[in-house]
N, C-alpha and C. Protein backbone atom coordinates (compact mmCIF):
# COMPACT_ATOMS: atom_id res chain seq x y z
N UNK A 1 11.49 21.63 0.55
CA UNK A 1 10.87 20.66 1.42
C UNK A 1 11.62 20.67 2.76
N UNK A 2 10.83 20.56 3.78
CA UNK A 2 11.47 20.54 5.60
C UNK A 2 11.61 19.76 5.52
N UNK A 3 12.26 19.56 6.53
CA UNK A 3 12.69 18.33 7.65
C UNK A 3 11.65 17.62 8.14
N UNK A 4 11.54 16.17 7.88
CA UNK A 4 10.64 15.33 8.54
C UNK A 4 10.31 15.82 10.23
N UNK A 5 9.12 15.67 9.81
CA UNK A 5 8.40 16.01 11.72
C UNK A 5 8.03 14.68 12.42
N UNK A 6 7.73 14.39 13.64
CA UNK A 6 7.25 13.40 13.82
C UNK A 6 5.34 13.27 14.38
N UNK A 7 5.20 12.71 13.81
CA UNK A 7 3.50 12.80 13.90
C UNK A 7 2.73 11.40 14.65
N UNK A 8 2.20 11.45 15.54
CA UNK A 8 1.92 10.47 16.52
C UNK A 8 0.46 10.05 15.68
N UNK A 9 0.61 8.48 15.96
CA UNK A 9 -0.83 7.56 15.49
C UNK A 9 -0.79 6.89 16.84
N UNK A 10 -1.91 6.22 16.38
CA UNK A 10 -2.53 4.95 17.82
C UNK A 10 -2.97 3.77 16.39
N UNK A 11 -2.04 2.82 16.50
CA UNK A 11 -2.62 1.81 15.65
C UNK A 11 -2.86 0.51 16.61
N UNK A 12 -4.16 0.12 15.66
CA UNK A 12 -4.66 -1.18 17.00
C UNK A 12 -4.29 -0.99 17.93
N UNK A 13 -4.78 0.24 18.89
CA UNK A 13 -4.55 0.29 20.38
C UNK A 13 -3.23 0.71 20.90
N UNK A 14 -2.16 0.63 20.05
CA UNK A 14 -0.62 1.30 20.81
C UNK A 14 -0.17 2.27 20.09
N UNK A 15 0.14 3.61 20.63
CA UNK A 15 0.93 4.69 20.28
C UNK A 15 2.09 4.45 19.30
N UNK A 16 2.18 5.20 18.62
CA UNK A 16 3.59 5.02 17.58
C UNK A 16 3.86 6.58 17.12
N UNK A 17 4.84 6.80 16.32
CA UNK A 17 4.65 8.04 15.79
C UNK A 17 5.39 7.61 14.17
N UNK A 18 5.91 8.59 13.19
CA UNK A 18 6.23 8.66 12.04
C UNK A 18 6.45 9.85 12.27
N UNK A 19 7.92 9.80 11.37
CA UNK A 19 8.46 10.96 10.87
C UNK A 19 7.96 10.68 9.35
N UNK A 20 7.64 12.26 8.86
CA UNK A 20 7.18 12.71 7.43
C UNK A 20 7.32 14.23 7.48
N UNK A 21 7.90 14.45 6.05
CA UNK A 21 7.48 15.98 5.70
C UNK A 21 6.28 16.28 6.02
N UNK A 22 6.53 17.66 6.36
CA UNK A 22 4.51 18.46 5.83
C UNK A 22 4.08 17.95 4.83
N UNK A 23 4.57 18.14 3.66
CA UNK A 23 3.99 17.71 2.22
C UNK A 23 3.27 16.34 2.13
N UNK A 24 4.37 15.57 2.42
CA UNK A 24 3.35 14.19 2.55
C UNK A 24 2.50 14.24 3.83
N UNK A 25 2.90 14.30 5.07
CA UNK A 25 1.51 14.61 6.13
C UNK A 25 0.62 15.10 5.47
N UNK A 26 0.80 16.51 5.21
CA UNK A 26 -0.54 16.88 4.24
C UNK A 26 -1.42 16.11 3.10
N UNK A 27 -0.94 15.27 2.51
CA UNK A 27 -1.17 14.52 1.38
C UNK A 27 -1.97 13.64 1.87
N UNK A 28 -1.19 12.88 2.82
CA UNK A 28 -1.89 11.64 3.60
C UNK A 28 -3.32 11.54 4.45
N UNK A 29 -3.28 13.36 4.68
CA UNK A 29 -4.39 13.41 6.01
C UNK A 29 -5.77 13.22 4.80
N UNK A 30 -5.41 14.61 3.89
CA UNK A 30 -6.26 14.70 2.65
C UNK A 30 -6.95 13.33 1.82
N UNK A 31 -5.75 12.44 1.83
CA UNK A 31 -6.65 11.45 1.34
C UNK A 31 -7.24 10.05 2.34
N UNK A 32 -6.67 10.53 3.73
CA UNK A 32 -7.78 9.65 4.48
C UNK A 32 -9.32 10.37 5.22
N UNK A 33 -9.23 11.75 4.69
CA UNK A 33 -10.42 12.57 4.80
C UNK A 33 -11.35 12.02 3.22
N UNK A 34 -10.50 12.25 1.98
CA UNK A 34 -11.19 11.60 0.96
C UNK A 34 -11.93 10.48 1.09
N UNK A 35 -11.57 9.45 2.07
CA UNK A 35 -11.86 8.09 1.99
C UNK A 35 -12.75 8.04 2.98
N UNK A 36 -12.80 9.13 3.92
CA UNK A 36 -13.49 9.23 5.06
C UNK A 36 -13.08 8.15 6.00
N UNK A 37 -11.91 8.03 6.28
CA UNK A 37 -11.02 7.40 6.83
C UNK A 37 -10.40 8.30 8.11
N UNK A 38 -10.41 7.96 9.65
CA UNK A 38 -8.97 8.44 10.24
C UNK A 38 -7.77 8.53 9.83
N UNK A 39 -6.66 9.51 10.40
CA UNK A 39 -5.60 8.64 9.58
C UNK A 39 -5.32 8.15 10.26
N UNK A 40 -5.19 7.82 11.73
CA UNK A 40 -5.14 6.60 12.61
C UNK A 40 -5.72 5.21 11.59
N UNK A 41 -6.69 5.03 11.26
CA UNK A 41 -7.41 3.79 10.28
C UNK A 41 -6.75 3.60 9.49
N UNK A 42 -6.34 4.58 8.39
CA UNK A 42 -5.80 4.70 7.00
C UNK A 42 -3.91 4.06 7.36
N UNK A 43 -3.64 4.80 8.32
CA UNK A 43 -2.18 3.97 8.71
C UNK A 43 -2.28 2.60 8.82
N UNK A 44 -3.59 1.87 9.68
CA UNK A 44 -3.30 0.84 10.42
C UNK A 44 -3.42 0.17 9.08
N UNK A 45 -4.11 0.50 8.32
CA UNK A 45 -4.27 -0.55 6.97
C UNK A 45 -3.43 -0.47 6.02
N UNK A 46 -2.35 0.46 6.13
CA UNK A 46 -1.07 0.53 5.28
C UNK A 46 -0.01 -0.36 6.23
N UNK A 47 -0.03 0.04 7.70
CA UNK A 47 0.80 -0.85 8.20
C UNK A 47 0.72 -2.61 8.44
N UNK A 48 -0.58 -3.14 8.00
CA UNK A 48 -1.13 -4.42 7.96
C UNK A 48 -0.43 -4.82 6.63
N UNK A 49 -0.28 -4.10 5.70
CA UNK A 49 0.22 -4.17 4.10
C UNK A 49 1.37 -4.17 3.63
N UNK A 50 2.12 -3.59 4.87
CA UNK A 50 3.72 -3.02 4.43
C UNK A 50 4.38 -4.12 3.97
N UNK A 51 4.12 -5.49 5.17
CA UNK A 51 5.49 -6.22 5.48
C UNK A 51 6.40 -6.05 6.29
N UNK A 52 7.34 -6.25 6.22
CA UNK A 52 8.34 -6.22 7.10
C UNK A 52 9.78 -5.49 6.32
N UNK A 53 9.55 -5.22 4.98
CA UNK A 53 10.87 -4.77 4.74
C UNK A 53 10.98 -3.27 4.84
N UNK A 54 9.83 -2.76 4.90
CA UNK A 54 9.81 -1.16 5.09
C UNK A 54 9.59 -0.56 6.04
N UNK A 55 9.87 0.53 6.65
CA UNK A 55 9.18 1.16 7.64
C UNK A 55 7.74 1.87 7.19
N UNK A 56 7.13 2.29 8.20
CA UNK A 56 5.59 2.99 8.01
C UNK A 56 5.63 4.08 7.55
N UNK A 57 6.70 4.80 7.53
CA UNK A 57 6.88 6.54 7.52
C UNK A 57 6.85 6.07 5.81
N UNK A 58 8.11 4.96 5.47
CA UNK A 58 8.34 5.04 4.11
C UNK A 58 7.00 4.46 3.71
N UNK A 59 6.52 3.90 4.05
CA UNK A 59 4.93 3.00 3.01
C UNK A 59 3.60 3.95 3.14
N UNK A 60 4.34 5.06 4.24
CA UNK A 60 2.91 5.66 4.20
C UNK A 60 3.13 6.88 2.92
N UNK A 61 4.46 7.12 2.45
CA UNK A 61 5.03 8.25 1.48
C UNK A 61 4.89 7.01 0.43
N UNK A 62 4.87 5.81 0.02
CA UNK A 62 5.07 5.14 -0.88
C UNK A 62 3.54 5.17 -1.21
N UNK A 63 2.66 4.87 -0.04
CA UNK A 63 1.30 5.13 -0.91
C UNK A 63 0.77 6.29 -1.40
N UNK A 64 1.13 7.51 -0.68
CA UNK A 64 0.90 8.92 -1.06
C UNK A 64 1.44 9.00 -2.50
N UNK A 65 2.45 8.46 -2.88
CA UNK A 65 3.00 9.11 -4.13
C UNK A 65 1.86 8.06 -5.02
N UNK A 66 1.45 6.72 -4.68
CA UNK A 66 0.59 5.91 -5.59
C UNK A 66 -0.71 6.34 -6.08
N UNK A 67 -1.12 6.67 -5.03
CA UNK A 67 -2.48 7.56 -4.52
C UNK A 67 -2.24 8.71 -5.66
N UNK A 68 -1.42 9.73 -5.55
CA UNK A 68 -1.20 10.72 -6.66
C UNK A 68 -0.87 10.67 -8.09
N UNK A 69 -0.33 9.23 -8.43
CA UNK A 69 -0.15 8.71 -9.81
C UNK A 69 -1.54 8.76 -10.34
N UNK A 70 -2.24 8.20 -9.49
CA UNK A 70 -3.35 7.41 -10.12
C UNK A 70 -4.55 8.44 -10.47
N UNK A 71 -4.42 9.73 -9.86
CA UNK A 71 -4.92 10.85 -9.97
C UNK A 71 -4.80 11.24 -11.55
């Protein structure tokens, strides 16, 4: 596994980015194409969900791995 990259979103209107492996980027894009989701969309509604104790990079790898359990 690489080194986290950083990958730019626009949530509700302001730029952000996330660092993530390929692996999970890949994972994540795949299942907001599944959902027929942006992943701009698919973030903003993980980041509405997080809270405050996590970062986005980690909740967006915390749902990827949930997403794949449930598979």
């Amino acid at each position: 596994m690489a080194r986290p990259k950083k990958h730019s979103l626009t949530l509700r209107g302001h730029r952000t980015s996330v660092s993530l492996e390929d692996e999970f980027w890949q994972a994540f894009t795949e299942i907001a194409a599944r959902r027929g989701l942006s992943v701009n969309e698919l973030a903003a509604r993980i980041d509405a969900e997080r809270g405050m104790e996590s970062g986005l990079a980690s909740a967006i790898r915390l749902f990827v791995l949930a997403e794949l359990r449930t598979r």
